[in-house]
N, C-alpha and C. Protein backbone atom coordinates (compact mmCIF):
# COMPACT_ATOMS: atom_id res chain seq x y z
N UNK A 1 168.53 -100.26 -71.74
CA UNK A 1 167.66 -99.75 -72.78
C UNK A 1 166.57 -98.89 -72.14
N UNK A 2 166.36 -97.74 -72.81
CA UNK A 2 165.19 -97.12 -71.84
C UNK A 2 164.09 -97.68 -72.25
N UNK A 3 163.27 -97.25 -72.00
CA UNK A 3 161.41 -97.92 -71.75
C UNK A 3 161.13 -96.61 -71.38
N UNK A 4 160.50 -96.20 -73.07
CA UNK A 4 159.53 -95.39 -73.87
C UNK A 4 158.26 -95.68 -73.97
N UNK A 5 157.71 -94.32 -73.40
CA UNK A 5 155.79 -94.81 -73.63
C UNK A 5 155.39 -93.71 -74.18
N UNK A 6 154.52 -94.08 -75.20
CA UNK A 6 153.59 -92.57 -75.60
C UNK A 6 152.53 -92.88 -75.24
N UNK A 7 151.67 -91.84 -74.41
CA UNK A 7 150.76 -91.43 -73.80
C UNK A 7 149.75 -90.49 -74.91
N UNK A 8 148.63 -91.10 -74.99
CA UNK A 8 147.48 -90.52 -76.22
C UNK A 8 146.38 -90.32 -75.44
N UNK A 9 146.01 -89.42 -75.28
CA UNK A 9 145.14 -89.21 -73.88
C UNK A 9 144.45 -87.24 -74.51
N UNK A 10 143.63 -87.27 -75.06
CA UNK A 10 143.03 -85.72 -74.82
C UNK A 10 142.63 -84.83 -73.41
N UNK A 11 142.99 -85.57 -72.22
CA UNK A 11 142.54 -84.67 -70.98
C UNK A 11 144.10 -84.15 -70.64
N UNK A 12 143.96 -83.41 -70.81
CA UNK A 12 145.53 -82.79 -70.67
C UNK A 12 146.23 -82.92 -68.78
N UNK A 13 145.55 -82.84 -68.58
CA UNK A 13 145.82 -82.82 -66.94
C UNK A 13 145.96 -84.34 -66.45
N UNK A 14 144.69 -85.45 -67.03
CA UNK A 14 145.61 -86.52 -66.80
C UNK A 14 147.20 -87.43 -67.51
N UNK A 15 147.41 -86.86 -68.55
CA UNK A 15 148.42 -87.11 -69.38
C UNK A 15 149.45 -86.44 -68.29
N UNK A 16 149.35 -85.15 -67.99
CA UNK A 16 150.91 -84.82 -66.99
C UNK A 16 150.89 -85.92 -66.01
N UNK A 17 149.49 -86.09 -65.37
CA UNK A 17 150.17 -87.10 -64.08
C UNK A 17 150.85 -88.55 -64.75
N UNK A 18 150.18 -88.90 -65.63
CA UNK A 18 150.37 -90.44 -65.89
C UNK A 18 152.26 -90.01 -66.27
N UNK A 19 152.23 -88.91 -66.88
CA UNK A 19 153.50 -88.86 -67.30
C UNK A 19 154.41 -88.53 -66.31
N UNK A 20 154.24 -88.44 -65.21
CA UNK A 20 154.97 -88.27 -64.12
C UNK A 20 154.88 -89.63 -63.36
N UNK A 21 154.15 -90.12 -63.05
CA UNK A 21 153.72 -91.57 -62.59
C UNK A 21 154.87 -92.32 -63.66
N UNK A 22 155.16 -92.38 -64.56
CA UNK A 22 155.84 -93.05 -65.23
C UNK A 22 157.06 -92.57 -65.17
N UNK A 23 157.44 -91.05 -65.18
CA UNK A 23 158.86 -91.15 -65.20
C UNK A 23 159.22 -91.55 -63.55
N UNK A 24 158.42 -91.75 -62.74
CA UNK A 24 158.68 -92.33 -61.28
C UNK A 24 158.93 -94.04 -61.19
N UNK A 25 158.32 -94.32 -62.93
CA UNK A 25 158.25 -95.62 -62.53
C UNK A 25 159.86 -96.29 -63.63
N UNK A 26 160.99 -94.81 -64.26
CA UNK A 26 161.60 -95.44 -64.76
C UNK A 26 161.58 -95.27 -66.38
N UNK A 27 160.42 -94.42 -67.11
CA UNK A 27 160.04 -94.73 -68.13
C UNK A 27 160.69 -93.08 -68.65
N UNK A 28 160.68 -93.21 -70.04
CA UNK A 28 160.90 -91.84 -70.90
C UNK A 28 159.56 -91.61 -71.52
N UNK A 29 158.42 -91.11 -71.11
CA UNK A 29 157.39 -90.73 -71.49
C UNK A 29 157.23 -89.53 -72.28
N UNK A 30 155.85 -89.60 -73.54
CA UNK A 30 155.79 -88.83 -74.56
C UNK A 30 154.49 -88.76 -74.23
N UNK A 31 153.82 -87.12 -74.61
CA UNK A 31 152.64 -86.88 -74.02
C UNK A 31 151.99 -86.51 -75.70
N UNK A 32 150.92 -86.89 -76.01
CA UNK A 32 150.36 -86.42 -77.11
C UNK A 32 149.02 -86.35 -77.00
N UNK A 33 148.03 -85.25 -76.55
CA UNK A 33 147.18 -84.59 -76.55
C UNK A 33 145.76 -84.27 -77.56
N UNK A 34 146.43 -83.99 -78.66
CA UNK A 34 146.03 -84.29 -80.22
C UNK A 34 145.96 -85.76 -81.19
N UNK A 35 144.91 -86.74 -80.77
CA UNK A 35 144.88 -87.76 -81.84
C UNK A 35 145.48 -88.24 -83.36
N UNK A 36 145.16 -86.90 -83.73
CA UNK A 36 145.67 -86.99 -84.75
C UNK A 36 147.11 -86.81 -84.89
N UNK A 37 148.06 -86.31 -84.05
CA UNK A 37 149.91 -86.38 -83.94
C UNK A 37 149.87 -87.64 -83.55
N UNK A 38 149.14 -88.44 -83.03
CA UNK A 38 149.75 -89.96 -82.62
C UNK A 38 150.76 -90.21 -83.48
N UNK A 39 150.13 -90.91 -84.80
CA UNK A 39 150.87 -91.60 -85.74
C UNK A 39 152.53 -91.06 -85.85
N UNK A 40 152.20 -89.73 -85.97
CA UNK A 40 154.25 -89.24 -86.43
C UNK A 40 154.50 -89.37 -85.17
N UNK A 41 154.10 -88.95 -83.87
CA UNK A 41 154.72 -89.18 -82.78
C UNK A 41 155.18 -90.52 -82.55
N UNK A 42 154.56 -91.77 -82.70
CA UNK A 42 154.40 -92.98 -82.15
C UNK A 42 156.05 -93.24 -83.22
N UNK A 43 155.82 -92.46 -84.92
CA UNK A 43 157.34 -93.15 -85.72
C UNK A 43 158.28 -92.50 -85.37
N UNK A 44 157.98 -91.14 -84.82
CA UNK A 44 159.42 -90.41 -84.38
C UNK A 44 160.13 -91.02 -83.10
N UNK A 45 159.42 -91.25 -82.41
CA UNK A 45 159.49 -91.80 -80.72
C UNK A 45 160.08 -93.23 -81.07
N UNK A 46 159.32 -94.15 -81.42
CA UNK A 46 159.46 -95.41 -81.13
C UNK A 46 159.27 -96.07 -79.41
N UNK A 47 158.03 -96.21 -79.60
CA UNK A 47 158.20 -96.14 -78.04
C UNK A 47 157.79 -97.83 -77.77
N UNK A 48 158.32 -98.50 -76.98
CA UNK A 48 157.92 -99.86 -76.96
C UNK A 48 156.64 -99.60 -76.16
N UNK A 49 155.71 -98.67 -75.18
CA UNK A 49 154.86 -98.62 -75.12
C UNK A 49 154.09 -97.81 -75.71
N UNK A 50 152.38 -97.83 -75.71
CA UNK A 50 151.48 -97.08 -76.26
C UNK A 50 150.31 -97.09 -75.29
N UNK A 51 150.08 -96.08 -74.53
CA UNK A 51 148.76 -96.00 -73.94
C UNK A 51 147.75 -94.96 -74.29
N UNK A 52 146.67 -95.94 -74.92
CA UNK A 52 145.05 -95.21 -75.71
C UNK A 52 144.37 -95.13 -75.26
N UNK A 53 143.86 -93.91 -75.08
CA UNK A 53 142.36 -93.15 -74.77
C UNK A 53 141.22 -93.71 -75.71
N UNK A 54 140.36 -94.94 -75.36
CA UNK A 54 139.54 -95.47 -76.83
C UNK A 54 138.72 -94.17 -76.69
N UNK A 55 138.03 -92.99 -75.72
CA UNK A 55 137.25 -91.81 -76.51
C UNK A 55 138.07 -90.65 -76.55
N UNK A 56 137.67 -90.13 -77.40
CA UNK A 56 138.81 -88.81 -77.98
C UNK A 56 137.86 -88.08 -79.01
N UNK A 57 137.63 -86.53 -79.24
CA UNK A 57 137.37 -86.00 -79.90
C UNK A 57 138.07 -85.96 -81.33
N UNK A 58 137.39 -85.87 -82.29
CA UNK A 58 137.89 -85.95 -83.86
C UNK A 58 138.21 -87.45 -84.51
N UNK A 59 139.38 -87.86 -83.13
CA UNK A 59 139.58 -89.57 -83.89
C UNK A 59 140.10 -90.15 -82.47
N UNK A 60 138.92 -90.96 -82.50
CA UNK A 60 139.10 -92.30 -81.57
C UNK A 60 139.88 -93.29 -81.36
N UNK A 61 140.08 -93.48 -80.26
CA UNK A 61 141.40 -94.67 -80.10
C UNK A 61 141.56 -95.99 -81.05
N UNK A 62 140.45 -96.27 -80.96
CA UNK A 62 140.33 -97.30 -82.29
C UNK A 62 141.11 -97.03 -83.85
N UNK A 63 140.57 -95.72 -84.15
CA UNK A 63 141.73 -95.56 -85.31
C UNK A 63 143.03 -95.27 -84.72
N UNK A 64 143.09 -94.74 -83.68
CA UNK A 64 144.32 -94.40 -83.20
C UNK A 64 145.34 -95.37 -83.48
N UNK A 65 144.86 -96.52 -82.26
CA UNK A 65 145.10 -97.86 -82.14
C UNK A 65 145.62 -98.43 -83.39
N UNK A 66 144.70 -98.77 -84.60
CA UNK A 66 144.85 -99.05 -85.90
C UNK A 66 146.01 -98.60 -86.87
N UNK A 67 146.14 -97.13 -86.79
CA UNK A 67 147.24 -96.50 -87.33
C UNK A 67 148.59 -97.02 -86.94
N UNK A 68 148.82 -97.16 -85.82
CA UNK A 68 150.08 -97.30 -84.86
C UNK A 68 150.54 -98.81 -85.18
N UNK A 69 148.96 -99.94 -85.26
CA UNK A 69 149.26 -101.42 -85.83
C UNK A 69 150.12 -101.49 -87.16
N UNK A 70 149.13 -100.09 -87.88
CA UNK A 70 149.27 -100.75 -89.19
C UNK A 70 151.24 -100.64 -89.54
N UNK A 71 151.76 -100.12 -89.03
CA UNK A 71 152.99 -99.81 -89.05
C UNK A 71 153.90 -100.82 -88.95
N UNK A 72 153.45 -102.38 -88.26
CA UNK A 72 154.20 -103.34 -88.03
C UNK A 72 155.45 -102.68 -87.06
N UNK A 73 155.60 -101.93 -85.87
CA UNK A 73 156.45 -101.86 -85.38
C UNK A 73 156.31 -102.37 -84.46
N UNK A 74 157.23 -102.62 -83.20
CA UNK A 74 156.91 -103.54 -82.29
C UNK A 74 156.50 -102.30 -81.35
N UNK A 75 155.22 -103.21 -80.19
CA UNK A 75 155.06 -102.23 -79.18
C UNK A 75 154.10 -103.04 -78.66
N UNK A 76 153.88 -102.83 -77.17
CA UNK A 76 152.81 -103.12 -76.53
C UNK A 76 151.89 -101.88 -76.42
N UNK A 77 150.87 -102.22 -76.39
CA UNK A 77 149.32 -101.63 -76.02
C UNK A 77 148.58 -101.67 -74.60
N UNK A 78 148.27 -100.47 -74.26
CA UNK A 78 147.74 -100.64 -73.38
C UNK A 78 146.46 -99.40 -73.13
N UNK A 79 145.15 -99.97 -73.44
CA UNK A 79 143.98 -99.40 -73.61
C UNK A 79 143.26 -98.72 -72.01
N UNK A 80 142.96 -97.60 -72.54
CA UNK A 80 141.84 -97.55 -71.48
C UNK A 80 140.85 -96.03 -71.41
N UNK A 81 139.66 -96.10 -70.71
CA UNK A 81 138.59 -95.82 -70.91
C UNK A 81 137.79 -95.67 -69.80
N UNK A 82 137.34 -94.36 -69.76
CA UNK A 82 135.91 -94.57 -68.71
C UNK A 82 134.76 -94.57 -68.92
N UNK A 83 134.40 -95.17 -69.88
CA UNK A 83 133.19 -95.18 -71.12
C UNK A 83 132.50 -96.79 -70.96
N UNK A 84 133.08 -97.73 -70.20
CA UNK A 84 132.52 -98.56 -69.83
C UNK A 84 133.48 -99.96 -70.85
N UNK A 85 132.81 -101.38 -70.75
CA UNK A 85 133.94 -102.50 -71.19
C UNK A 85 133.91 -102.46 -72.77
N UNK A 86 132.69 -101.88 -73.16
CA UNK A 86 132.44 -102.24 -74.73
C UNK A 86 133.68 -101.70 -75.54
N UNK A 87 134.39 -100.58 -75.33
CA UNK A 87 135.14 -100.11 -76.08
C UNK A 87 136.79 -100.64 -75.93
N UNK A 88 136.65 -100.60 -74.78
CA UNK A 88 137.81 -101.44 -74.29
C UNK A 88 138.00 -102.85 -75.32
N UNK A 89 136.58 -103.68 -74.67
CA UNK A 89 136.57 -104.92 -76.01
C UNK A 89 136.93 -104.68 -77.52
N UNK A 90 136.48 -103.40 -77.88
CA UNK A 90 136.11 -103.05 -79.34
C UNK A 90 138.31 -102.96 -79.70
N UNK A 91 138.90 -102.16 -78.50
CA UNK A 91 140.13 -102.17 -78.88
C UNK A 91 141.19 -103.54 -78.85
N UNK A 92 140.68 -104.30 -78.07
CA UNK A 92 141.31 -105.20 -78.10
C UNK A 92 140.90 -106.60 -79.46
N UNK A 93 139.65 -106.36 -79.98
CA UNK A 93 139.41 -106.83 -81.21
C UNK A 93 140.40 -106.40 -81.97
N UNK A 94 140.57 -105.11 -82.21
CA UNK A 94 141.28 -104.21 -82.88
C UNK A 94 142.77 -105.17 -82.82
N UNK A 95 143.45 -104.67 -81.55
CA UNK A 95 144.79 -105.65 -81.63
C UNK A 95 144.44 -107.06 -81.89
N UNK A 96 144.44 -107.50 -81.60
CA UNK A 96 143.95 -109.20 -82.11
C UNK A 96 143.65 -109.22 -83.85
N UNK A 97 143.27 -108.29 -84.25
CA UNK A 97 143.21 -108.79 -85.46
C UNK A 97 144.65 -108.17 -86.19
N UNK A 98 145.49 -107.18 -85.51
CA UNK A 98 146.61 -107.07 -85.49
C UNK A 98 147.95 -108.26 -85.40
N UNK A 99 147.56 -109.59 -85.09
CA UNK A 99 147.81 -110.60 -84.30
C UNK A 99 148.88 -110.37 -83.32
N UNK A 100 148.13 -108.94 -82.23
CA UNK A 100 148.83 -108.92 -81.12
C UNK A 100 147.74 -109.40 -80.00
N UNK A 101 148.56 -110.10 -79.43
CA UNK A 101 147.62 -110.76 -78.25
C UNK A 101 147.73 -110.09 -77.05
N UNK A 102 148.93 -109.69 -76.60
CA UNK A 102 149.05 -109.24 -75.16
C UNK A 102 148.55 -107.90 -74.96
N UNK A 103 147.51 -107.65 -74.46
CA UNK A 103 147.06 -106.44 -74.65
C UNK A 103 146.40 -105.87 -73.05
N UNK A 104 147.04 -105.01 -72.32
CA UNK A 104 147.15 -104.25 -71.31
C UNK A 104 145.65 -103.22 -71.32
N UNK A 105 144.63 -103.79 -70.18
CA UNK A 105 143.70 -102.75 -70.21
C UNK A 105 143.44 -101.86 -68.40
N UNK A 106 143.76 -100.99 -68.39
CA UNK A 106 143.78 -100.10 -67.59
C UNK A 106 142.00 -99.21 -67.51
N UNK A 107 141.15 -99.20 -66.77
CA UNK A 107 139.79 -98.62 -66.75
C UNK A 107 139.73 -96.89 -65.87
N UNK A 108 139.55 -95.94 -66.59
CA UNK A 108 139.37 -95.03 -65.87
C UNK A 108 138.68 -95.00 -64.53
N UNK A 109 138.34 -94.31 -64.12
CA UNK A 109 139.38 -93.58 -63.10
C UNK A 109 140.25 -94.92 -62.62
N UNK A 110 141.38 -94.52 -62.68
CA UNK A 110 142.03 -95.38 -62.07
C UNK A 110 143.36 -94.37 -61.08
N UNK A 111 143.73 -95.69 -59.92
CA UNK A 111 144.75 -95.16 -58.88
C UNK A 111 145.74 -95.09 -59.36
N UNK A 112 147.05 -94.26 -58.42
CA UNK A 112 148.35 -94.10 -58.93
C UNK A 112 149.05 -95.72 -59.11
N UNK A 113 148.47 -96.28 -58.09
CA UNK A 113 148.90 -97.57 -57.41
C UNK A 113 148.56 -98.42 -58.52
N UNK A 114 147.58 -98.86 -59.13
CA UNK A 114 147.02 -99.72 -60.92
C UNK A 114 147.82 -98.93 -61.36
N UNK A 115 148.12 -97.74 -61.77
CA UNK A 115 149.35 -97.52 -63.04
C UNK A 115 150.80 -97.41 -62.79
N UNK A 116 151.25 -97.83 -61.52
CA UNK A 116 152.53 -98.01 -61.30
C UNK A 116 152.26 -99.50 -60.99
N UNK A 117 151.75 -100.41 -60.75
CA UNK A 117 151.39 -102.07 -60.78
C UNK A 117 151.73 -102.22 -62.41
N UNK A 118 150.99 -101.88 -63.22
CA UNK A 118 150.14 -101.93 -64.35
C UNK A 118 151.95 -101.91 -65.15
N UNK A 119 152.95 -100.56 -65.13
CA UNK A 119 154.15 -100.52 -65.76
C UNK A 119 155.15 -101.29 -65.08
N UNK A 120 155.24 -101.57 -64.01
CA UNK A 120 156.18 -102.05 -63.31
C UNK A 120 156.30 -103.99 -64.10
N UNK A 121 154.93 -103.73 -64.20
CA UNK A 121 154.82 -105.29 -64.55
C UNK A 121 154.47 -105.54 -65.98
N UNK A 122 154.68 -104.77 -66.90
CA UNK A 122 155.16 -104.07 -68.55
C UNK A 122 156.56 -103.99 -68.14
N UNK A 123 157.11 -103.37 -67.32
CA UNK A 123 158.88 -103.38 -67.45
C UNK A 123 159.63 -104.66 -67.20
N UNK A 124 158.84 -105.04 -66.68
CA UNK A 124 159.51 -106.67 -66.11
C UNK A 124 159.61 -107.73 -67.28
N UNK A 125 158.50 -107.47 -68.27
CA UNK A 125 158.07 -108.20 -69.12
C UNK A 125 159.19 -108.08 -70.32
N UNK A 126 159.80 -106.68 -70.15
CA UNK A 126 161.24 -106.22 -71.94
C UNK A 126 161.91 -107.63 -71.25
N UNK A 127 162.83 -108.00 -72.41
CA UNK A 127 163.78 -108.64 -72.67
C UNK A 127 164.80 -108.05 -72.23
């Protein structure tokens, strides 16, 4: 089965690496740039992963986040931010009241080495 991630990230330059970091790590990665394409991207794709930018111009990961819940599809989450823990917390409230518990937080800047740790051990985890 492949292992699909969409990538929601407005810095365009880190979205190519992560998306290369991932297809190194095995994954079919989807890059979405624009907040607001999340949602059709996330139903066209189906991606068993989701990694959120909680700051973003126009609409924030939090709704991001929210939209993608409200869908009941299956997927893991995995948040992150260089804006400090509050938002991070604020997203993982978010899933939790989703009643998803397992929730993946990754902190900006981060190494190649945390986001190939970080999927390797998300891939291990599929069925």
């Amino acid at each position: 089965m492949s292992k699909r991630i969409l990538i929601v990230d407005d810095q365009v330059g880190l979205t190519r690496v992560i998306g290369m970091v991932a297809k190194q790590a095995g994954f079919e990665p989807m890059i979405v740039n624009a907040p607001q394409d999340a949602i059709q991207a996330f139903l066209d794709f189906r991606p068993q992963f989701v990694m959120v930018d909680m700051i973003m111009p126009e609409m924030d990961g939090i709704d991001v986040l929210n939209q993608i819940l409200l869908t009941q599809e299956p997927t893991r989450v995995i948040l992150t931010s260089g804006y400090g823990n509050a938002y991070l917390r604020l997203g993982k409230a978010v899933a939790e009241f989703h009643d998803m518990s397992k929730v993946s937080v990754l902190r900006k800047p981060f190494r190649r080495e945390e986001l190939l740790t970080l999927l390797d051990d998300l891939a291990n985890e599929m069925p």
